[in-house]
C-alpha atoms as a PDB file:
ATOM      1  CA  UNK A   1      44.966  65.122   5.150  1.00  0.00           C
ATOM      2  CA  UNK A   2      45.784  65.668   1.510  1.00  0.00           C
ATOM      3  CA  UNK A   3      46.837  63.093  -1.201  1.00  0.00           C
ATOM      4  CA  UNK A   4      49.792  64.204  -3.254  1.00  0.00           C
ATOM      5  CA  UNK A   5      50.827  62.342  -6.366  1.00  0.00           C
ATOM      6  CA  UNK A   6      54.426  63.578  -7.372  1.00  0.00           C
ATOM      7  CA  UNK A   7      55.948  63.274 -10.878  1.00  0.00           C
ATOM      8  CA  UNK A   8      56.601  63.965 -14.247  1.00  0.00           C
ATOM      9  CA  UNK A   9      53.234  64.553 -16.106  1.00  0.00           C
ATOM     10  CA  UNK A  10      54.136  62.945 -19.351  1.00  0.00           C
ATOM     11  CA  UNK A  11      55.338  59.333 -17.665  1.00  0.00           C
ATOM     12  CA  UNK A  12      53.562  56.159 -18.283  1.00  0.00           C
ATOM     13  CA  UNK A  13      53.347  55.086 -14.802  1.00  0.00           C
ATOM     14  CA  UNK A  14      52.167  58.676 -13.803  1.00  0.00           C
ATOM     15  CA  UNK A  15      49.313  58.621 -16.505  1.00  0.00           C
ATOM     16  CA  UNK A  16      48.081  54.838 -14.841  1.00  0.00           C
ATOM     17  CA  UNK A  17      48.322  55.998 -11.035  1.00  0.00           C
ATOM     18  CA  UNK A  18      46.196  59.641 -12.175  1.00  0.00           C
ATOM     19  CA  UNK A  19      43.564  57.470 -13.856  1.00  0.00           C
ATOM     20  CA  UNK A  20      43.384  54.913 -11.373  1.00  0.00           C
ATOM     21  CA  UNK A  21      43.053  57.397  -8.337  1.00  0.00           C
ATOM     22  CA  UNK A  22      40.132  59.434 -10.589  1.00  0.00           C
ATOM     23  CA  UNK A  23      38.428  56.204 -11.820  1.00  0.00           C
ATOM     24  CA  UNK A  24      38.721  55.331  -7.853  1.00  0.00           C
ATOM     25  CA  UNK A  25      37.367  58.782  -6.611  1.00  0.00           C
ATOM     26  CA  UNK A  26      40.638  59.527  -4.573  1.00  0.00           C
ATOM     27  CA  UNK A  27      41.034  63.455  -4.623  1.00  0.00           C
ATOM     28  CA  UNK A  28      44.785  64.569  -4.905  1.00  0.00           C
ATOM     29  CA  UNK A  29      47.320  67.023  -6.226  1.00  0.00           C
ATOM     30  CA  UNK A  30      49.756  66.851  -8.419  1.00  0.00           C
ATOM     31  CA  UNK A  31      52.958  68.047  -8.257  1.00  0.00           C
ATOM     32  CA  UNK A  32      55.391  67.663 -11.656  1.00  0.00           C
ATOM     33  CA  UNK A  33      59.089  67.854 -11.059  1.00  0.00           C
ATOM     34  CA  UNK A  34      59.617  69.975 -14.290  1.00  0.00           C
ATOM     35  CA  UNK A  35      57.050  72.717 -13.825  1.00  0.00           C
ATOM     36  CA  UNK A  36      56.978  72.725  -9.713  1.00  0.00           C
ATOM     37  CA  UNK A  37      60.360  72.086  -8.807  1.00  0.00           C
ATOM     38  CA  UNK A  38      61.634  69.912  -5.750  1.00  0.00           C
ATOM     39  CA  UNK A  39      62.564  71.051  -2.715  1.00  0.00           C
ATOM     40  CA  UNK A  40      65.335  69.756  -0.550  1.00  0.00           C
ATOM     41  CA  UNK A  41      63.026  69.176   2.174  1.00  0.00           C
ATOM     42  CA  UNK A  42      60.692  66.834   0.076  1.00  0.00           C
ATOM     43  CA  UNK A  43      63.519  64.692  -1.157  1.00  0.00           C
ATOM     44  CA  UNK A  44      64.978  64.661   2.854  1.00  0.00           C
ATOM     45  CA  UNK A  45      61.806  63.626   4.240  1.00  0.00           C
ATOM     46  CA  UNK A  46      61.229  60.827   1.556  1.00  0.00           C
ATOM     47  CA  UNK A  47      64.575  59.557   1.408  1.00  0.00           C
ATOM     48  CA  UNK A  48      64.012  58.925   5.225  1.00  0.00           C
ATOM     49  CA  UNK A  49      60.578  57.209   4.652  1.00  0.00           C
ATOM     50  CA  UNK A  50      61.867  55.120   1.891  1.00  0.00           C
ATOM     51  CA  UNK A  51      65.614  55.355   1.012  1.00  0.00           C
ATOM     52  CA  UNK A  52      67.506  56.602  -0.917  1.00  0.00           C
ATOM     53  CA  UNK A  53      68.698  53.496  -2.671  1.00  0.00           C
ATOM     54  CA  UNK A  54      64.594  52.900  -3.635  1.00  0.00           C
ATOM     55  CA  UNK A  55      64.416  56.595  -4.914  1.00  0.00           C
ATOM     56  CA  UNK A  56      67.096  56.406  -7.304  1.00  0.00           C
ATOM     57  CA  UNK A  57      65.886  55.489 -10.977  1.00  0.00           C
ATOM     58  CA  UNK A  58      69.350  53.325 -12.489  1.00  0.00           C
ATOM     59  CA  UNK A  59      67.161  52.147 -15.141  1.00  0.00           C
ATOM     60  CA  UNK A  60      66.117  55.946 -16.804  1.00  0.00           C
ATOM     61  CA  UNK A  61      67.861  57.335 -19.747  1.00  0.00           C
ATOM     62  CA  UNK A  62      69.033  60.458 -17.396  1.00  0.00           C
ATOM     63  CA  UNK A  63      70.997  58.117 -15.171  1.00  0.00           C
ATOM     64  CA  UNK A  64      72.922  56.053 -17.588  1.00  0.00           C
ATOM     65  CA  UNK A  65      73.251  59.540 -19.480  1.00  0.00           C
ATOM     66  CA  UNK A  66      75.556  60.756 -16.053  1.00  0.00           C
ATOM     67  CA  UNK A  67      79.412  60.222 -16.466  1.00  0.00           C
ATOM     68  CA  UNK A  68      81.211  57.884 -14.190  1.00  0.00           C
ATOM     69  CA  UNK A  69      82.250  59.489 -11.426  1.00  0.00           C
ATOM     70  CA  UNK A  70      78.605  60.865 -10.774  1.00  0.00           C
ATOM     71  CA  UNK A  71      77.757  57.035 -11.126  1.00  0.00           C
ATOM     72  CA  UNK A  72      80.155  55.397  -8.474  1.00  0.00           C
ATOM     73  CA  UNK A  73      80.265  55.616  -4.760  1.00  0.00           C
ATOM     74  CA  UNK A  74      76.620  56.790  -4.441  1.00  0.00           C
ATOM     75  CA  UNK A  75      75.710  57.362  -1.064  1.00  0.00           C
ATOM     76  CA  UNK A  76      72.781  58.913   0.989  1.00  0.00           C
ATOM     77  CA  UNK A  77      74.235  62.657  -0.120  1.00  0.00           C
ATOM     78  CA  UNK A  78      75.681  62.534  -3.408  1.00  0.00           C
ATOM     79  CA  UNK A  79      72.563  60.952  -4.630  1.00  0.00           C
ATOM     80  CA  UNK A  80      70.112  63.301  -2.904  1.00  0.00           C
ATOM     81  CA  UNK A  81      72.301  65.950  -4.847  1.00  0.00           C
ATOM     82  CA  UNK A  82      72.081  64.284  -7.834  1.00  0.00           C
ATOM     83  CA  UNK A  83      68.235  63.971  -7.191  1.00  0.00           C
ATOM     84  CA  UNK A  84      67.920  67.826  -6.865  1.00  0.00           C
ATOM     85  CA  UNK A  85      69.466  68.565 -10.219  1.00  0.00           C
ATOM     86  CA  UNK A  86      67.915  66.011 -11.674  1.00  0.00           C
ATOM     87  CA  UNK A  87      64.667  64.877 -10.665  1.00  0.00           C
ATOM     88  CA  UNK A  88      63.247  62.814 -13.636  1.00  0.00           C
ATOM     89  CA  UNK A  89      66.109  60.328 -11.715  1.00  0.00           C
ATOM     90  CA  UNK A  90      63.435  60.132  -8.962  1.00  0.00           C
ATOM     91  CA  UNK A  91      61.386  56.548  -9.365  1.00  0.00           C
ATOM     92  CA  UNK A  92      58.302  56.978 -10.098  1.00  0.00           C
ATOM     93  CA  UNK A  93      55.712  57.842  -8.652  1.00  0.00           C
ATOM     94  CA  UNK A  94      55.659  58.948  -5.463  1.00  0.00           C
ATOM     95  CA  UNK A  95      52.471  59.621  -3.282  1.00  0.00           C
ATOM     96  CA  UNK A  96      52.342  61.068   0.114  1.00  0.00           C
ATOM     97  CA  UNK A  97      48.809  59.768   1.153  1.00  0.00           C
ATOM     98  CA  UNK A  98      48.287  60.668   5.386  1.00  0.00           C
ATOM     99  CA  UNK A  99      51.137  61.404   6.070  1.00  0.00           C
ATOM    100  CA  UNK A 100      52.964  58.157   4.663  1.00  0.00           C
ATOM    101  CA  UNK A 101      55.217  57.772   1.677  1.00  0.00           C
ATOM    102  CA  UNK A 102      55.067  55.436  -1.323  1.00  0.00           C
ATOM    103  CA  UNK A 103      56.624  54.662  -4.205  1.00  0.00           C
ATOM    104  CA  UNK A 104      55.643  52.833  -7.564  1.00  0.00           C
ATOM    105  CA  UNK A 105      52.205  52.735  -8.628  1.00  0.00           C
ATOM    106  CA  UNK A 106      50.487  48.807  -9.122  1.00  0.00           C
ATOM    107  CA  UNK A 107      46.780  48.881  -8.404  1.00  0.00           C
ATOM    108  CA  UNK A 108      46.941  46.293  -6.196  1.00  0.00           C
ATOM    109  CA  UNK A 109      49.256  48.493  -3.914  1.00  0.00           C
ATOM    110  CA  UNK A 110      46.829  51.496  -4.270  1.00  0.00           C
ATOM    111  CA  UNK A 111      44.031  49.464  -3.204  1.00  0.00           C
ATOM    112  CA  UNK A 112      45.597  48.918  -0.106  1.00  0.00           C
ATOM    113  CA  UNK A 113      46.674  52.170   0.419  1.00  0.00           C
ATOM    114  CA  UNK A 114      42.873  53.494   0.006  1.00  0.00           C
END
């Protein structure tokens, strides 16, 4: 089964989990929010593998950049929405590895992933 590293090509975090799956010989894809879109379907299925409340970036400029009514009473749907039209809100990274989500990127993690 594939590994698929999804993100936004010019994040930090992205850059360190790319060079630590090369320098570790793990082949993958990557797929950048900006130039390859998201599908619905890919932010259902890892909102139910890791929720929604992990997915959601509150610390990124785009977030704190949303008025306040996008900002209150988040719940599973409103923030999946808000996801879809704006996916640098999405944490960072995400990797489907096997069939299994994960989110974040520390080398430790990774080496127990591979």
């Amino acid at each position: 089964m594939s590994t698929i590293l999804y993100g936004i090509a010019n994040c930090d975090t992205i850059k360190k989990a790319k060079k630590w799956l090369t320098d570790n010989n793990v082949s993958f894809s990557f797929h950048d929010y900006r130039k390859d879109g998201i599908t619905e379907q890919f932010l259902i299925d890892a909102e139910a593998a890791l929720g929604w409340e992990v997915m959601l970036n509150k610390r990124g400029t785009t977030f704190r950049q949303l008025n306040e009514e996008e900002k209150t009473d988040l719940c599973q749907e409103k923030v999946l929405a808000l996801l879809k039209a704006y996916p640098a809100m999405i944490k960072r990274p995400i990797l489907l590895h096997e069939g299994q989500y994960h989110i974040a990127f520390k080398p430790a993690q990774y080496e127990n992933i591979f």
